[in-house]
PDB file of N, CA and C in Angstrom:
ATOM      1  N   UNK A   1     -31.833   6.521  -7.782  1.00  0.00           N
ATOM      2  CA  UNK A   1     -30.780   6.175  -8.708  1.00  0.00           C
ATOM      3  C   UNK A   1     -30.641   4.659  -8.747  1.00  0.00           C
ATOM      4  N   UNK A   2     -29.969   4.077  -9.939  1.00  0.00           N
ATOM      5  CA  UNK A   2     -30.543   3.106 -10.017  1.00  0.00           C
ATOM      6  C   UNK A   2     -28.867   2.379 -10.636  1.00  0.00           C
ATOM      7  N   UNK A   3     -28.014   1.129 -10.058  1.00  0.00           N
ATOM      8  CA  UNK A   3     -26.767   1.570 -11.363  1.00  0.00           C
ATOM      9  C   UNK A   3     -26.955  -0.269 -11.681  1.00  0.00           C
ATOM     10  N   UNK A   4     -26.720  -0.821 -12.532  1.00  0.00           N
ATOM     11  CA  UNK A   4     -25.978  -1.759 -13.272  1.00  0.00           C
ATOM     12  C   UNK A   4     -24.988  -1.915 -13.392  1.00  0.00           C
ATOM     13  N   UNK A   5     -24.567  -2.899 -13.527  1.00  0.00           N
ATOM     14  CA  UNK A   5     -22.959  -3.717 -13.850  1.00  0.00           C
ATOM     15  C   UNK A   5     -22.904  -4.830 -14.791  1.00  0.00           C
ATOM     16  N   UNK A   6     -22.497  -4.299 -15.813  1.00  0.00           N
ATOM     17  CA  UNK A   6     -21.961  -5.749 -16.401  1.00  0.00           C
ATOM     18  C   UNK A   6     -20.852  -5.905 -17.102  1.00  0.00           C
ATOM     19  N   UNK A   7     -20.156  -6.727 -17.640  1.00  0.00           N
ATOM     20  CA  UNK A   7     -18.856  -7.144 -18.041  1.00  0.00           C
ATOM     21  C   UNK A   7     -19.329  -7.454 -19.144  1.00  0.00           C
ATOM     22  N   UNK A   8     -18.136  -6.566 -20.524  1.00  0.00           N
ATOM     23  CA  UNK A   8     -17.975  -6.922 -21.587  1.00  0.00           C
ATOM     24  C   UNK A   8     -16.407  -7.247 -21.786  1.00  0.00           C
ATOM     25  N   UNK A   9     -16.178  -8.783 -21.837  1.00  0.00           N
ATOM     26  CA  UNK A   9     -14.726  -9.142 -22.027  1.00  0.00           C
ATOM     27  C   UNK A   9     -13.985  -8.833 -20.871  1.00  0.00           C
ATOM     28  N   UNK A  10     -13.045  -7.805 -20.449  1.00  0.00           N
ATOM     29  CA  UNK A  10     -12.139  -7.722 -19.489  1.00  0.00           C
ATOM     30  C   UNK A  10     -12.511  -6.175 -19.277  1.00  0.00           C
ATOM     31  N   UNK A  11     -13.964  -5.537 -19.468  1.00  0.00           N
ATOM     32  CA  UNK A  11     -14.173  -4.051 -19.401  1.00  0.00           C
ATOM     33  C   UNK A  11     -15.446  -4.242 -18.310  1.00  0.00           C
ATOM     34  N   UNK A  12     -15.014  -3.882 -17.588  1.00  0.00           N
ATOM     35  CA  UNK A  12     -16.686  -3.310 -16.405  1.00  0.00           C
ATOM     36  C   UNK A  12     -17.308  -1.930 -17.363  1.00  0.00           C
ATOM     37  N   UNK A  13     -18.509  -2.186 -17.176  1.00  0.00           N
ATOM     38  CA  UNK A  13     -19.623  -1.486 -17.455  1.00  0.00           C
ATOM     39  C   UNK A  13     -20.636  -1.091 -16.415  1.00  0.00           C
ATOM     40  N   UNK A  14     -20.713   0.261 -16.223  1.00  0.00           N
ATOM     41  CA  UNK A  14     -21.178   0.040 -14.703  1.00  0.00           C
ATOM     42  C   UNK A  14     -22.156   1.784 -15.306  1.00  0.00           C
ATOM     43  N   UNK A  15     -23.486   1.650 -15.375  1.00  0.00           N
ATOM     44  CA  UNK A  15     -24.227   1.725 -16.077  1.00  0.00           C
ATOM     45  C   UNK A  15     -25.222   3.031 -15.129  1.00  0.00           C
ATOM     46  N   UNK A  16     -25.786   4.125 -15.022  1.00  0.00           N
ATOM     47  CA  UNK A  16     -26.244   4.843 -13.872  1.00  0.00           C
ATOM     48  C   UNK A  16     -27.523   5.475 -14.215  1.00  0.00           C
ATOM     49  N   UNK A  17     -28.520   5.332 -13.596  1.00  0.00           N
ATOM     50  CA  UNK A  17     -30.355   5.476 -14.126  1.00  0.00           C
ATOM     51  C   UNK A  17     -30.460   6.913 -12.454  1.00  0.00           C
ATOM     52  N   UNK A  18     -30.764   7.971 -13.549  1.00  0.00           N
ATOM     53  CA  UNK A  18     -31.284   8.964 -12.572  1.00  0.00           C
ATOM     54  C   UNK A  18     -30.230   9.916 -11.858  1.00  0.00           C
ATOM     55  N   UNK A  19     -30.873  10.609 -10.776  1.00  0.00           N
ATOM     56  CA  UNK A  19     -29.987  11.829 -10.291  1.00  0.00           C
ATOM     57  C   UNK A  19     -28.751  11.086  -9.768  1.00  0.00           C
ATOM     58  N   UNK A  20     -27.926  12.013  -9.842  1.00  0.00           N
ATOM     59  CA  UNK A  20     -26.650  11.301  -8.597  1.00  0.00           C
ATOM     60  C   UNK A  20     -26.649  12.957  -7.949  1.00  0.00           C
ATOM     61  N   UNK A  21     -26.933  12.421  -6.732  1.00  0.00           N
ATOM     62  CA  UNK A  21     -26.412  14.071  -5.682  1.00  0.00           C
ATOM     63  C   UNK A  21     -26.380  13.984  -4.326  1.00  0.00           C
ATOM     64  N   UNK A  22     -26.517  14.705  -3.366  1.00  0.00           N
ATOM     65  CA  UNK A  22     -26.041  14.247  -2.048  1.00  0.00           C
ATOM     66  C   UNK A  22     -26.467  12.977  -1.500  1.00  0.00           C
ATOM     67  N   UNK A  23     -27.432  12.534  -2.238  1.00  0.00           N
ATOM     68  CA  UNK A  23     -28.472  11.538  -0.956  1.00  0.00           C
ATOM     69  C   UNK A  23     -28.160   9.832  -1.951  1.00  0.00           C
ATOM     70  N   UNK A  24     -27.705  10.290  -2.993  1.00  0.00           N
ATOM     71  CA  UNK A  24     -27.257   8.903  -3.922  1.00  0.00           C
ATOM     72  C   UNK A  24     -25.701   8.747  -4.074  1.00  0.00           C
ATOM     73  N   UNK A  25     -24.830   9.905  -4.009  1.00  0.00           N
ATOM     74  CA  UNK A  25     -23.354  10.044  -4.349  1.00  0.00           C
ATOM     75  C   UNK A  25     -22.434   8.752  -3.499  1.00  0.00           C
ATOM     76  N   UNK A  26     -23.004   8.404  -2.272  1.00  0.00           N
ATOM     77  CA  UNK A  26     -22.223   7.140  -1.636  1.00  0.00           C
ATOM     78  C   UNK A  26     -22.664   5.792  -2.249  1.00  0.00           C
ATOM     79  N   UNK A  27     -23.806   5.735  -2.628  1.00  0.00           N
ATOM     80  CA  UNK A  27     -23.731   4.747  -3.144  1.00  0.00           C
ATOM     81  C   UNK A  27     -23.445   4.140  -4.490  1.00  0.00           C
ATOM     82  N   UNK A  28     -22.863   5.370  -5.479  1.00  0.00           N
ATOM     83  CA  UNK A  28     -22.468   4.918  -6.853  1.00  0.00           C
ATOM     84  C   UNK A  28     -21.041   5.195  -6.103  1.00  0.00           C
ATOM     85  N   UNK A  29     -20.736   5.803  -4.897  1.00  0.00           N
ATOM     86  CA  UNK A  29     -19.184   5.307  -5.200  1.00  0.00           C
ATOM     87  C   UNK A  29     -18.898   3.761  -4.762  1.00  0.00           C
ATOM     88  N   UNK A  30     -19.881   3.844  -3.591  1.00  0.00           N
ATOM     89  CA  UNK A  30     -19.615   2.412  -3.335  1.00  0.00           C
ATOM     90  C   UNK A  30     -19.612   0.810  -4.231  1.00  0.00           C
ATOM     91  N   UNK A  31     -20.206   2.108  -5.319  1.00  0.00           N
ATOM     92  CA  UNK A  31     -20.742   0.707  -6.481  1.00  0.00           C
ATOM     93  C   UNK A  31     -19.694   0.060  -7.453  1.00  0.00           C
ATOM     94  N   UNK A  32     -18.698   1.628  -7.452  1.00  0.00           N
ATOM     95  CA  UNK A  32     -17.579   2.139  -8.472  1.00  0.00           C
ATOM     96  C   UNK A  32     -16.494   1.206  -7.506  1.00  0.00           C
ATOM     97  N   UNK A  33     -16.415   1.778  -6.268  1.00  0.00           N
ATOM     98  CA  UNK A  33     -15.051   0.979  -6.069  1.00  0.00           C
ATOM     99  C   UNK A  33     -15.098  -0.081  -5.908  1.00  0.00           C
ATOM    100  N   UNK A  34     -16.268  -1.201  -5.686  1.00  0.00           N
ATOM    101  CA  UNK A  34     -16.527  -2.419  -5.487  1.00  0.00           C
ATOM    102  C   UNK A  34     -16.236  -3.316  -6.977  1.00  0.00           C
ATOM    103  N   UNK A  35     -16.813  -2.447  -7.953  1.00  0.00           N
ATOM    104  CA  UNK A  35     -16.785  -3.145  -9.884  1.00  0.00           C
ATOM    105  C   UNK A  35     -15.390  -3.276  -9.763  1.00  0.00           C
ATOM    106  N   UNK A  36     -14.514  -1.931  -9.435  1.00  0.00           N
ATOM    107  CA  UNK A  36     -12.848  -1.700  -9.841  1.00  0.00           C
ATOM    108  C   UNK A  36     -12.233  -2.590  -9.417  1.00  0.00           C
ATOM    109  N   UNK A  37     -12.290  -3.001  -8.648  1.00  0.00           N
ATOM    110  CA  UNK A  37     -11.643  -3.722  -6.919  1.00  0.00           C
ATOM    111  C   UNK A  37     -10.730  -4.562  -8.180  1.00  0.00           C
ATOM    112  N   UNK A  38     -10.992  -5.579  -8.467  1.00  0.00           N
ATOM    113  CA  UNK A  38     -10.231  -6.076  -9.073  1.00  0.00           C
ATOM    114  C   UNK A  38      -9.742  -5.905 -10.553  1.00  0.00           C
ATOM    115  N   UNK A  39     -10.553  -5.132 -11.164  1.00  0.00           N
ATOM    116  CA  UNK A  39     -10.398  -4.531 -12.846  1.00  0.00           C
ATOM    117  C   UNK A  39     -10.688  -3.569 -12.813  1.00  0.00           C
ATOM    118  N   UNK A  40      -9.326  -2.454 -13.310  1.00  0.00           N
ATOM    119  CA  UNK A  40      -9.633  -0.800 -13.094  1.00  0.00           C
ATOM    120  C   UNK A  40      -9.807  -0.256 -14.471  1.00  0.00           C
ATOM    121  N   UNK A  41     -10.618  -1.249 -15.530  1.00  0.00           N
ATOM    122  CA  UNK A  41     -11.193  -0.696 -16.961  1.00  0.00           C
ATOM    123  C   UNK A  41     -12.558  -0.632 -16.588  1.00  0.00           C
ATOM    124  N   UNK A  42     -13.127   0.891 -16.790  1.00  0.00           N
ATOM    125  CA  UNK A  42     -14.351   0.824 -16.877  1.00  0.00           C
ATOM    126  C   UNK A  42     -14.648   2.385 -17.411  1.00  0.00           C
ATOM    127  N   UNK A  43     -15.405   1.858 -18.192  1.00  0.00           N
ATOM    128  CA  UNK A  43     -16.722   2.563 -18.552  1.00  0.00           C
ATOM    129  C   UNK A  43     -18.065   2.801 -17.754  1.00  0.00           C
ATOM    130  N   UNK A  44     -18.105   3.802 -17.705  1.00  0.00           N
ATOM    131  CA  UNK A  44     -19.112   5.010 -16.250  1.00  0.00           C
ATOM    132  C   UNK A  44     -20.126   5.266 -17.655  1.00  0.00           C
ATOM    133  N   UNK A  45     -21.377   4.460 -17.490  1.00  0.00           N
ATOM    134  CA  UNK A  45     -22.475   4.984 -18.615  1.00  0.00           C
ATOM    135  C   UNK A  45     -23.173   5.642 -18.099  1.00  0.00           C
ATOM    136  N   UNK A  46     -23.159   7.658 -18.255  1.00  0.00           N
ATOM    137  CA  UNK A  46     -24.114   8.361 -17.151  1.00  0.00           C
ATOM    138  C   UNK A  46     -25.748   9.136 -18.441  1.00  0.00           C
ATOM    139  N   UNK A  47     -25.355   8.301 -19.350  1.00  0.00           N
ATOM    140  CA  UNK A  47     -25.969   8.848 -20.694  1.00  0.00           C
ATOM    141  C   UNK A  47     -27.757   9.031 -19.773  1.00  0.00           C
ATOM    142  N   UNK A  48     -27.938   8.025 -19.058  1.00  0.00           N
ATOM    143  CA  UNK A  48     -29.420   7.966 -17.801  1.00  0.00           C
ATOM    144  C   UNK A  48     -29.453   8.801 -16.949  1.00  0.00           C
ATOM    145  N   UNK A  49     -28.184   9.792 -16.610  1.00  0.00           N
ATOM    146  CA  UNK A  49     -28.375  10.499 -15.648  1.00  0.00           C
ATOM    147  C   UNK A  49     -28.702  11.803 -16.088  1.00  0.00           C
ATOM    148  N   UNK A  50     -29.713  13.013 -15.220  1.00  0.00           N
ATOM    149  CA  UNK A  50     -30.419  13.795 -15.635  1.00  0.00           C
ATOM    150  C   UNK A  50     -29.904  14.673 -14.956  1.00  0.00           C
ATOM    151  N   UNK A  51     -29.336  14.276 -13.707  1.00  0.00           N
ATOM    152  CA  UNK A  51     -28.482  15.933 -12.966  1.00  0.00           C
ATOM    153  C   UNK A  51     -27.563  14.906 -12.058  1.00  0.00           C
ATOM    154  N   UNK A  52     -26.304  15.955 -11.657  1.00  0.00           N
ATOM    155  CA  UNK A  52     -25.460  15.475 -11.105  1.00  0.00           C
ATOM    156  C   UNK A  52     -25.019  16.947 -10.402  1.00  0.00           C
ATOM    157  N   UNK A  53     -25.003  16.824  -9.012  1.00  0.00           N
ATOM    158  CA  UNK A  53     -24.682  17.819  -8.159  1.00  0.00           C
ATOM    159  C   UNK A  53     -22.939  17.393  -8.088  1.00  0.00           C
ATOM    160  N   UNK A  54     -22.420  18.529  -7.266  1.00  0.00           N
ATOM    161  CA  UNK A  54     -20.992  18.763  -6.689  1.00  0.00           C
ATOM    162  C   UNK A  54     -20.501  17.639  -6.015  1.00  0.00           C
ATOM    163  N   UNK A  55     -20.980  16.734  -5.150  1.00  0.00           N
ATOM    164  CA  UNK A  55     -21.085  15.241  -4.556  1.00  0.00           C
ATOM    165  C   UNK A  55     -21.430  14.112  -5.611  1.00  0.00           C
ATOM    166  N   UNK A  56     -21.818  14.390  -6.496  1.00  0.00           N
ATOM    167  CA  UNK A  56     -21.414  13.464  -7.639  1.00  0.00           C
ATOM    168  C   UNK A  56     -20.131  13.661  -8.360  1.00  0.00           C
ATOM    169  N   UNK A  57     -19.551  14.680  -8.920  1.00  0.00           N
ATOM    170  CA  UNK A  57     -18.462  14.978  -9.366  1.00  0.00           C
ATOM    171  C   UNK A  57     -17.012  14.638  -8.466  1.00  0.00           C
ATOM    172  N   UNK A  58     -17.721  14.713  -7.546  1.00  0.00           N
ATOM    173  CA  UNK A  58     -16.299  14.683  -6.234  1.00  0.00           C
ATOM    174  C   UNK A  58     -16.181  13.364  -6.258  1.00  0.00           C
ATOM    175  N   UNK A  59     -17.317  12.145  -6.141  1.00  0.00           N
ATOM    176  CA  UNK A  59     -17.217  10.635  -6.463  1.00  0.00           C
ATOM    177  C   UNK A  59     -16.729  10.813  -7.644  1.00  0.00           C
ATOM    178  N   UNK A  60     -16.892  10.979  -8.940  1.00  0.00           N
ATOM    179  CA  UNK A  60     -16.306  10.754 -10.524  1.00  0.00           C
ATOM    180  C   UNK A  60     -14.789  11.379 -10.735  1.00  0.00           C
ATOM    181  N   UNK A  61     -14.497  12.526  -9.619  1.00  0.00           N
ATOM    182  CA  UNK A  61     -12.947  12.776  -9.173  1.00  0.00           C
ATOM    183  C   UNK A  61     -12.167  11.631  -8.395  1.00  0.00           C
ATOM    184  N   UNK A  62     -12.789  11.152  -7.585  1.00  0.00           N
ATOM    185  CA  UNK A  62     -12.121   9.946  -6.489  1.00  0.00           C
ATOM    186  C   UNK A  62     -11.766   8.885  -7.275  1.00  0.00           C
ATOM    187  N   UNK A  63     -13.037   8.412  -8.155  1.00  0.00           N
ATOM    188  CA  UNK A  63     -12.813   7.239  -9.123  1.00  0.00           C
ATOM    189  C   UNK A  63     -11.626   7.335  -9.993  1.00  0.00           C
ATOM    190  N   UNK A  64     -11.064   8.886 -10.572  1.00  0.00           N
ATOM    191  CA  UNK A  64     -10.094   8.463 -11.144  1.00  0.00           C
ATOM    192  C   UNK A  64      -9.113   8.856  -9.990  1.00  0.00           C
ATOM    193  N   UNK A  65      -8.906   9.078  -9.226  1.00  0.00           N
ATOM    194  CA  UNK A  65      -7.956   9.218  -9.296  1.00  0.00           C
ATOM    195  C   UNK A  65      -7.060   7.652  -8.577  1.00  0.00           C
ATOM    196  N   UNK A  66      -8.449   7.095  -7.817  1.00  0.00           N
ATOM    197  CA  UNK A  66      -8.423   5.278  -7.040  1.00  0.00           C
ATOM    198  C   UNK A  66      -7.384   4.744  -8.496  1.00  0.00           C
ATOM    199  N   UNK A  67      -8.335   5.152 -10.115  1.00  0.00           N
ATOM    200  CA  UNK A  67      -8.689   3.782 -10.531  1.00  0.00           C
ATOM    201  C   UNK A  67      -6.950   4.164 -11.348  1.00  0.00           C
ATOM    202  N   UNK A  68      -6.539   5.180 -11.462  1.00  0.00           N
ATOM    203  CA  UNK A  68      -4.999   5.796 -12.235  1.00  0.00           C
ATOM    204  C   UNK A  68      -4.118   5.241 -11.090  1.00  0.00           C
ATOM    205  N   UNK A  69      -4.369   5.490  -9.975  1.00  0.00           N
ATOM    206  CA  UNK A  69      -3.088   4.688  -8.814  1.00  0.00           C
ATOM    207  C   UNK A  69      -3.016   3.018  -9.190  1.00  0.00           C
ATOM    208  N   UNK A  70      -3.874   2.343  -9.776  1.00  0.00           N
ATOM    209  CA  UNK A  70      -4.086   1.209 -10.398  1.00  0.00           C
ATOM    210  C   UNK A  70      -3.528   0.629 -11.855  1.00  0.00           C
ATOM    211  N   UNK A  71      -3.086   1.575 -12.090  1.00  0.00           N
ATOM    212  CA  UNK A  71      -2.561   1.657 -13.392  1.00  0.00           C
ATOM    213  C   UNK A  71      -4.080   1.483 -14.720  1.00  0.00           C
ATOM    214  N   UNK A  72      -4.934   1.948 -14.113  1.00  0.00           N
ATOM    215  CA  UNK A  72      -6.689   1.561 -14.858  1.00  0.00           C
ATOM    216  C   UNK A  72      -7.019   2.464 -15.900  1.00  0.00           C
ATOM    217  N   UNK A  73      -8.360   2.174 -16.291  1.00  0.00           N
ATOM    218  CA  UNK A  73      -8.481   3.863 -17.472  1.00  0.00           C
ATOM    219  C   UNK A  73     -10.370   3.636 -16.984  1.00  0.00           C
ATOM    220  N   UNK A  74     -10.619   5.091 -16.776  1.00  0.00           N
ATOM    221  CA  UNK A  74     -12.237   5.153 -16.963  1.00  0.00           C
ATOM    222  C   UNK A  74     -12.259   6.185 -18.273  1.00  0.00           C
ATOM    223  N   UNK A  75     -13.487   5.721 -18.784  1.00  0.00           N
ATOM    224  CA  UNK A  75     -14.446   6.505 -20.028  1.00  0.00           C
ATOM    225  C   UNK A  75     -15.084   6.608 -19.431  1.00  0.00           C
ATOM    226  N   UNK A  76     -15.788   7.752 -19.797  1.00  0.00           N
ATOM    227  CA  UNK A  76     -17.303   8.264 -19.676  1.00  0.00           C
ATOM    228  C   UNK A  76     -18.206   8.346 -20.842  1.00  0.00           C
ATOM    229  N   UNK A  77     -19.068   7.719 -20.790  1.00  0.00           N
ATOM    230  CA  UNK A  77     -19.960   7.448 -22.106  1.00  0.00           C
ATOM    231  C   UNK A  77     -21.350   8.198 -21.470  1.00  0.00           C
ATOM    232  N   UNK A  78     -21.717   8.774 -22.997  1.00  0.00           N
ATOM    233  CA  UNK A  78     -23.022   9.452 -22.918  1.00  0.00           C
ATOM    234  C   UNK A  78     -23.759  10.559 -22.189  1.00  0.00           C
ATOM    235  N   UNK A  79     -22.335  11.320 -21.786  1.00  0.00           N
ATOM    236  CA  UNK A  79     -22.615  12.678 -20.728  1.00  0.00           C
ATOM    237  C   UNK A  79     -23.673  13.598 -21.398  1.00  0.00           C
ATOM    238  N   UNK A  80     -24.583  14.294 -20.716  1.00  0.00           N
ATOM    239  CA  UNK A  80     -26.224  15.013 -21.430  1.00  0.00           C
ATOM    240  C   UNK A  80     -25.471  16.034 -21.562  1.00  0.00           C
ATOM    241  N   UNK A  81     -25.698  16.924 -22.128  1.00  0.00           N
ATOM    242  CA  UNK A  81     -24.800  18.245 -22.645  1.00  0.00           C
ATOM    243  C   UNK A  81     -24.535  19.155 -21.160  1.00  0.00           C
ATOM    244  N   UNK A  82     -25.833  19.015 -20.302  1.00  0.00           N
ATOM    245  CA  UNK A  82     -26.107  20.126 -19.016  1.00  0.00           C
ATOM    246  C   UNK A  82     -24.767  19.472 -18.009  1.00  0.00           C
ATOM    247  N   UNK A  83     -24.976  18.152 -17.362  1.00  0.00           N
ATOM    248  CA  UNK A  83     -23.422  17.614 -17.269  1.00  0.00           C
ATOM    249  C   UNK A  83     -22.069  17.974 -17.525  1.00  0.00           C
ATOM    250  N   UNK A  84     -21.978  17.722 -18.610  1.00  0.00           N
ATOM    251  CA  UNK A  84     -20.889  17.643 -19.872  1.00  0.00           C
ATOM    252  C   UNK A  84     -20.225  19.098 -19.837  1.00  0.00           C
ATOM    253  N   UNK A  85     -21.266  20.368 -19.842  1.00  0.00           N
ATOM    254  CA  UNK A  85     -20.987  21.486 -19.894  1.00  0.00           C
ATOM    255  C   UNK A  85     -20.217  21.817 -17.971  1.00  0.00           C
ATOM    256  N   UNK A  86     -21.070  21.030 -17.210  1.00  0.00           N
ATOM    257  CA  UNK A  86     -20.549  21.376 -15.549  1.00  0.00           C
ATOM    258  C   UNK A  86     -19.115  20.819 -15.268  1.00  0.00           C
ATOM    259  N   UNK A  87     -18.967  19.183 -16.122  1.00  0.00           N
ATOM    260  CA  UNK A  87     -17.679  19.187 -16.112  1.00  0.00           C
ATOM    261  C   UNK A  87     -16.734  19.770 -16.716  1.00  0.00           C
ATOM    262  N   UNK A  88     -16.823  20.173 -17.567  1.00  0.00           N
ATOM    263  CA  UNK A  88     -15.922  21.379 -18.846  1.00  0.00           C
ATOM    264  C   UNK A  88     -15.788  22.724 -18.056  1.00  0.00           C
ATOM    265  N   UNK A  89     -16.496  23.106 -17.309  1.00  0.00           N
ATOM    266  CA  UNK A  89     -15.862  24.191 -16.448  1.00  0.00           C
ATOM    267  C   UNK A  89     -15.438  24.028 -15.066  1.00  0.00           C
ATOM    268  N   UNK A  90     -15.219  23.248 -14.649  1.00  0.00           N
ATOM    269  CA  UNK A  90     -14.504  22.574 -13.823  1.00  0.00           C
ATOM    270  C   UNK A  90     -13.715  22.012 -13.867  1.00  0.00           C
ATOM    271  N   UNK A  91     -13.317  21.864 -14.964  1.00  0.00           N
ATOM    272  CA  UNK A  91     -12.113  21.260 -15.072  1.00  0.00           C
ATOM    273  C   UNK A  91     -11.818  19.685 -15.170  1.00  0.00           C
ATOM    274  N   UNK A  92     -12.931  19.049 -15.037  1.00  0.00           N
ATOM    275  CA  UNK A  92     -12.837  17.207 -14.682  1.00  0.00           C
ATOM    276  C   UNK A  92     -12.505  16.860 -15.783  1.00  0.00           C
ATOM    277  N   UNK A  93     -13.147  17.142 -17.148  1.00  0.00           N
ATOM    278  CA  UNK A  93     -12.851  16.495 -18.729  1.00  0.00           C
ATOM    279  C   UNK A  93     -11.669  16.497 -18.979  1.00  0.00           C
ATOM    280  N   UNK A  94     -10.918  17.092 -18.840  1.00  0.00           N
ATOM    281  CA  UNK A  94      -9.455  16.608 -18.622  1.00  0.00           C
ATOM    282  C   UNK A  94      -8.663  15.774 -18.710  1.00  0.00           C
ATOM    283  N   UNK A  95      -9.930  15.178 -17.326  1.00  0.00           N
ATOM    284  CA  UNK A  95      -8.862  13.898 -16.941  1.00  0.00           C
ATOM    285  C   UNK A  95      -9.576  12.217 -17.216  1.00  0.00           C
ATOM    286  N   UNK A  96     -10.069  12.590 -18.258  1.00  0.00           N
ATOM    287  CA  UNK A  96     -11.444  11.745 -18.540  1.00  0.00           C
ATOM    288  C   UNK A  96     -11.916  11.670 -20.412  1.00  0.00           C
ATOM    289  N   UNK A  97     -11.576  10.408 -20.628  1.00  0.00           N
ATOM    290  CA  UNK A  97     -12.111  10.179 -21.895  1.00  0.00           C
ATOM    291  C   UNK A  97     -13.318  10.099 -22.124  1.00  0.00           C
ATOM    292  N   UNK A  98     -14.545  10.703 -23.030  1.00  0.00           N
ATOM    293  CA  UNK A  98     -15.447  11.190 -23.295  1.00  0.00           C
ATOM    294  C   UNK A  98     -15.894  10.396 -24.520  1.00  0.00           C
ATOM    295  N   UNK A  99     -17.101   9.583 -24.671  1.00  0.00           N
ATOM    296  CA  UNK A  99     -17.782   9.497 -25.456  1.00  0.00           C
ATOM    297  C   UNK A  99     -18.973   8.861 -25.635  1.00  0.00           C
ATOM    298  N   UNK A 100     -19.278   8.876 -27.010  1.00  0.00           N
ATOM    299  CA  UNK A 100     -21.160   8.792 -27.213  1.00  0.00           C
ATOM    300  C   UNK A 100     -21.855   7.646 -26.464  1.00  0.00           C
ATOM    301  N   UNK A 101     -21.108   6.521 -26.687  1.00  0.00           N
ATOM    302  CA  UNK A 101     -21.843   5.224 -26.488  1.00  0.00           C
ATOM    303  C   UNK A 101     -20.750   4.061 -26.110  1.00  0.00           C
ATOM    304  N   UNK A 102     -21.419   2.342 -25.700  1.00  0.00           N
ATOM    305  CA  UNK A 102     -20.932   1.920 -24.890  1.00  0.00           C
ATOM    306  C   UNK A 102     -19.586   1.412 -26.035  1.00  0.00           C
ATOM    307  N   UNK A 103     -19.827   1.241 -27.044  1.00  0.00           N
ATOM    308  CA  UNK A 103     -19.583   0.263 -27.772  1.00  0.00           C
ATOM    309  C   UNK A 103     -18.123   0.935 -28.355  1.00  0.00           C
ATOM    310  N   UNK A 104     -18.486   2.425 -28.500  1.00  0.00           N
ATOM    311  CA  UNK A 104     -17.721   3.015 -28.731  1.00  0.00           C
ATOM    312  C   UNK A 104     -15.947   3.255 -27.518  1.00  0.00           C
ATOM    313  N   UNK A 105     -16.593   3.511 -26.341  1.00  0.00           N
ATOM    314  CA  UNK A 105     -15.762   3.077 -25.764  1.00  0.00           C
ATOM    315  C   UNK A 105     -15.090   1.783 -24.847  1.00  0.00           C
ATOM    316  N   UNK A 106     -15.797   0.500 -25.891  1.00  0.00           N
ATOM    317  CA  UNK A 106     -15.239  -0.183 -25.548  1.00  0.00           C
ATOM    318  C   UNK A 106     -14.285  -0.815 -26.290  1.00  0.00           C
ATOM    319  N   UNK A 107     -14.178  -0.162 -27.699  1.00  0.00           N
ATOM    320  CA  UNK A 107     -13.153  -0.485 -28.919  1.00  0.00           C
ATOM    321  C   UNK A 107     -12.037   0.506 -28.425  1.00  0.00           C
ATOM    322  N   UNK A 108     -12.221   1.970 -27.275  1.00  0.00           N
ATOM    323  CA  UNK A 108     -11.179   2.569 -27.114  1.00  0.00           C
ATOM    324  C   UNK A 108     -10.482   2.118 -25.614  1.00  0.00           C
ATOM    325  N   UNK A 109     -10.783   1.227 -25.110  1.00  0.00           N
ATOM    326  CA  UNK A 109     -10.161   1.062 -24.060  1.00  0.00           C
ATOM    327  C   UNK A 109      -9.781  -0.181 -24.149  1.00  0.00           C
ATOM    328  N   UNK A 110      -9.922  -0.875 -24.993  1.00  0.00           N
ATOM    329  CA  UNK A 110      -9.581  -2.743 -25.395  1.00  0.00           C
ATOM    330  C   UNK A 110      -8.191  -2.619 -24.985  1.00  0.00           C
TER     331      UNK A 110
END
């Protein structure tokens, strides 16, 4: 797994290439709470990721709930349908704004 970071304006972009699952899940959180630390706007681009086990979801649960005690907002941009469908029955989409691309949610979280 592979993640990126970059800053558009006052929005972290924090960008994720490949599986996230037991043997990668500490280190995108570690990646997540390190971007937030001081700015709790971000956009989670998992549109690169191809599977995400139960230890990934449990990091993308922690993140909000760190980045909402912050008064913050995460999007999720570019979830693959197989994803998208694991969080929708679980319940996570919920608590999580959803969409296509970066650009898109970065006009919704301005």
């Amino acid at each position: 797994m592979k993640v990126d970071i970059m800053n558009v304006g006052d929005v972290n972009v924090l960008s994720v290439d490949g599986r996230v699952d037991a043997t990668t899940a500490l280190q995108l959180q570690e990646a997540v709470m390190e971007t937030t630390r001081n700015n709790p706007k971000l956009l989670l681009d998992l549109s690169k990721v191809d599977y995400m086990s139960s230890a990934g979801l449990r990091v993308i649960l922690l993140l909000h709930r760190e980045i909402q005690q912050n008064d913050g907002r995460v999007i999720l941009v570019g979830l693959q349908e197989r994803i998208r469908d694991a969080m929708e029955i679980t319940g996570f989409l919920k608590h999580f704004a959803v969409v296509p691309d970066v650009q898109t949610g970065i006009e919704m979280i301005g």
